[in-house]
C-alpha atoms as a PDB file:
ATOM      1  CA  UNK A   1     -21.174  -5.969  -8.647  1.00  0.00           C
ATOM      2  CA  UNK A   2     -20.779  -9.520  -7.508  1.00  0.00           C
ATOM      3  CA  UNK A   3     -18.900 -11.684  -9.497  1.00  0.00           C
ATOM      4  CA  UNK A   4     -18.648 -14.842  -7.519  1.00  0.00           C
ATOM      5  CA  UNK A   5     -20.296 -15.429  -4.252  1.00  0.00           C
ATOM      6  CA  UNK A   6     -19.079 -18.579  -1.988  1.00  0.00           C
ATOM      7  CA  UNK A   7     -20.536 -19.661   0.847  1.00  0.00           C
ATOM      8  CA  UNK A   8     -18.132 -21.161   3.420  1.00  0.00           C
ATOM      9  CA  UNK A   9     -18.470 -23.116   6.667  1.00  0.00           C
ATOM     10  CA  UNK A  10     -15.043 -22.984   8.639  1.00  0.00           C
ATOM     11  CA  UNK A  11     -13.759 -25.287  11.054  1.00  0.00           C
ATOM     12  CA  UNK A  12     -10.700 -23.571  11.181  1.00  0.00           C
ATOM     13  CA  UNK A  13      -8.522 -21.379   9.463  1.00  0.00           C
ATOM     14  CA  UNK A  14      -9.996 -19.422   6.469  1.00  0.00           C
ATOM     15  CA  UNK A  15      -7.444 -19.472   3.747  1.00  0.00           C
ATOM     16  CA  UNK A  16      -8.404 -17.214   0.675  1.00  0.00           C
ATOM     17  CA  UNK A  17      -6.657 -18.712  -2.743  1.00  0.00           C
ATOM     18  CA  UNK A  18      -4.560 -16.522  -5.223  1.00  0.00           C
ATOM     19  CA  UNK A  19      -7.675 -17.492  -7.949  1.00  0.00           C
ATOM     20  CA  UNK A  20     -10.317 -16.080  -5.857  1.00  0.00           C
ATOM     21  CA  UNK A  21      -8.069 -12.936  -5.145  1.00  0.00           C
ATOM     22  CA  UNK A  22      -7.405 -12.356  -8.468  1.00  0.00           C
ATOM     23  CA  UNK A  23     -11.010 -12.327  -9.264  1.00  0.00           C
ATOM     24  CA  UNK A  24     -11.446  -9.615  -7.189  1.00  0.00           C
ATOM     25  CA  UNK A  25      -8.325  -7.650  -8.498  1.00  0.00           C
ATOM     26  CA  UNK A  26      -5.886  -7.877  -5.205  1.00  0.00           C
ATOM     27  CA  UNK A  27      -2.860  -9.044  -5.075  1.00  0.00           C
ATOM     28  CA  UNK A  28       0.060  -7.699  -3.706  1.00  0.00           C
ATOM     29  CA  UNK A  29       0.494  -6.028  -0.059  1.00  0.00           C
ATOM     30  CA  UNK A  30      -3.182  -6.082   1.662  1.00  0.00           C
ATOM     31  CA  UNK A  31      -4.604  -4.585   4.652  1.00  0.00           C
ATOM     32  CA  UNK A  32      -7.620  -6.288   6.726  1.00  0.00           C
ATOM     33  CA  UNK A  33     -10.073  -3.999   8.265  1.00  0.00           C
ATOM     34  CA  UNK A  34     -11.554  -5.747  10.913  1.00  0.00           C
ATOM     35  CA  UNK A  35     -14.944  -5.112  12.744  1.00  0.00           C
ATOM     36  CA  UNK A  36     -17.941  -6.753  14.374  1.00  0.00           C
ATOM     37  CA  UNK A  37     -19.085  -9.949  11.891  1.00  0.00           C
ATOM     38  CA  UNK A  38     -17.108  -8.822   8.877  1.00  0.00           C
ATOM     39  CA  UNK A  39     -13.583  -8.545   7.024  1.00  0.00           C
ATOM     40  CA  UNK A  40     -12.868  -6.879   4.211  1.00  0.00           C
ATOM     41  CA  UNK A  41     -10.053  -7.136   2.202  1.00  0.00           C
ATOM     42  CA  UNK A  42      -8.453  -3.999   0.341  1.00  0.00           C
ATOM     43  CA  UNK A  43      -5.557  -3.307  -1.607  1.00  0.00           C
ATOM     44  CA  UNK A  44      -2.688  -1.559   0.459  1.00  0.00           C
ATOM     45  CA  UNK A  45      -1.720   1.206  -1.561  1.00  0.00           C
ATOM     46  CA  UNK A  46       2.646   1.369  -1.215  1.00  0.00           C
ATOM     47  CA  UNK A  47       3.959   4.752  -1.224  1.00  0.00           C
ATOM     48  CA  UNK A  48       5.719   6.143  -4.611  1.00  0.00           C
ATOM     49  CA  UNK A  49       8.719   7.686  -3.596  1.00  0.00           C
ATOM     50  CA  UNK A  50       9.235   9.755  -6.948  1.00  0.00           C
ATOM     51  CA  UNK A  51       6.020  10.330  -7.373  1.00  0.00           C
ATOM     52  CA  UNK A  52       5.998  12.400  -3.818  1.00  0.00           C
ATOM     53  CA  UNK A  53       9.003  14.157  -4.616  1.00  0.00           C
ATOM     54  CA  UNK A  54       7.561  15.434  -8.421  1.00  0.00           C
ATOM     55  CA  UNK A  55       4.163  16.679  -6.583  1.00  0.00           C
ATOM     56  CA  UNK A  56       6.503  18.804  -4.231  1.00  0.00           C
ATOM     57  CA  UNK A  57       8.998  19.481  -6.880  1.00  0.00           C
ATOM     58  CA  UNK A  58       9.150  23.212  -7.717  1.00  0.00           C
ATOM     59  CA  UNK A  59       7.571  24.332  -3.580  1.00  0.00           C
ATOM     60  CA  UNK A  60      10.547  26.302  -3.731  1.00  0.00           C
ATOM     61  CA  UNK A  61      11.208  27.229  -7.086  1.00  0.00           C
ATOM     62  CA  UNK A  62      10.840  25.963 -10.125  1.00  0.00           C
ATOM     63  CA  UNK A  63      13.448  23.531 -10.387  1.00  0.00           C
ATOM     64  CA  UNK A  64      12.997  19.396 -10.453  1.00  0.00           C
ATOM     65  CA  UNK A  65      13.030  17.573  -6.881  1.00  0.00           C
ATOM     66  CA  UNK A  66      16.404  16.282  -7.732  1.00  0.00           C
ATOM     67  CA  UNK A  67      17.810  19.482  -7.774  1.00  0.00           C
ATOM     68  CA  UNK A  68      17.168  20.010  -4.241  1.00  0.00           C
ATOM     69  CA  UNK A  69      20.131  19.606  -1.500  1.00  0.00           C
ATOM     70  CA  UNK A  70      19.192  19.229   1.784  1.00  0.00           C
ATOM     71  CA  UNK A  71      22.776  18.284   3.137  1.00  0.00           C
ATOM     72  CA  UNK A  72      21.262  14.968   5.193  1.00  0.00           C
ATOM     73  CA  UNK A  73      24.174  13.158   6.356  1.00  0.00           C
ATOM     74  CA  UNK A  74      23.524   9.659   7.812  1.00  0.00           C
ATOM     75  CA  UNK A  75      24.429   8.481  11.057  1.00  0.00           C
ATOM     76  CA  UNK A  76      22.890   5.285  11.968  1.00  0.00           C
ATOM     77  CA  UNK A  77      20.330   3.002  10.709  1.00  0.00           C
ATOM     78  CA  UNK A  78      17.401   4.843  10.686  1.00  0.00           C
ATOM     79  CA  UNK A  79      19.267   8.262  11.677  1.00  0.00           C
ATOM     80  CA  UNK A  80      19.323  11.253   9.847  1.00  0.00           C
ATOM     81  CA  UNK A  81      21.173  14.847  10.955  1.00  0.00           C
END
């Protein structure tokens, strides 16, 4: 379904206005996917941290995902033992 169509000659940079995004429903984090003469523009989807843990909750048992100890002590910045 188009809902607006724009034709655009560029002579430089292509800049793509919160309006026009918003009429599309993106906003947010996007990703570009790139190929030969076209661009589109999706939503990036961000990762739900508690919403991972609940799907895995009860792998083990029954219990919630916050019941689960794995011990992980942390050692650096992006370190874990």
């Amino acid at each position: 379904m188009i809902v607006k169509e724009i034709e655009v000659v560029t002579d430089g940079d292509l800049v793509v206005d919160q309006e026009t995004l918003g009429a599309a429903n993106l906003g947010g984090r996007l990703r570009l996917i790139i190929q030969e003469g076209e661009i589109r523009i999706l939503p990036k989807s961000t990762p739900n941290p508690e919403k991972a843990l609940e799907e895995l909750a009860g792998c083990l048992g029954q219990e919630p995902a916050t019941e689960y100890d794995f011990h992980l002590k942390i050692g650096g910045l992006y370190e874990t033992r």
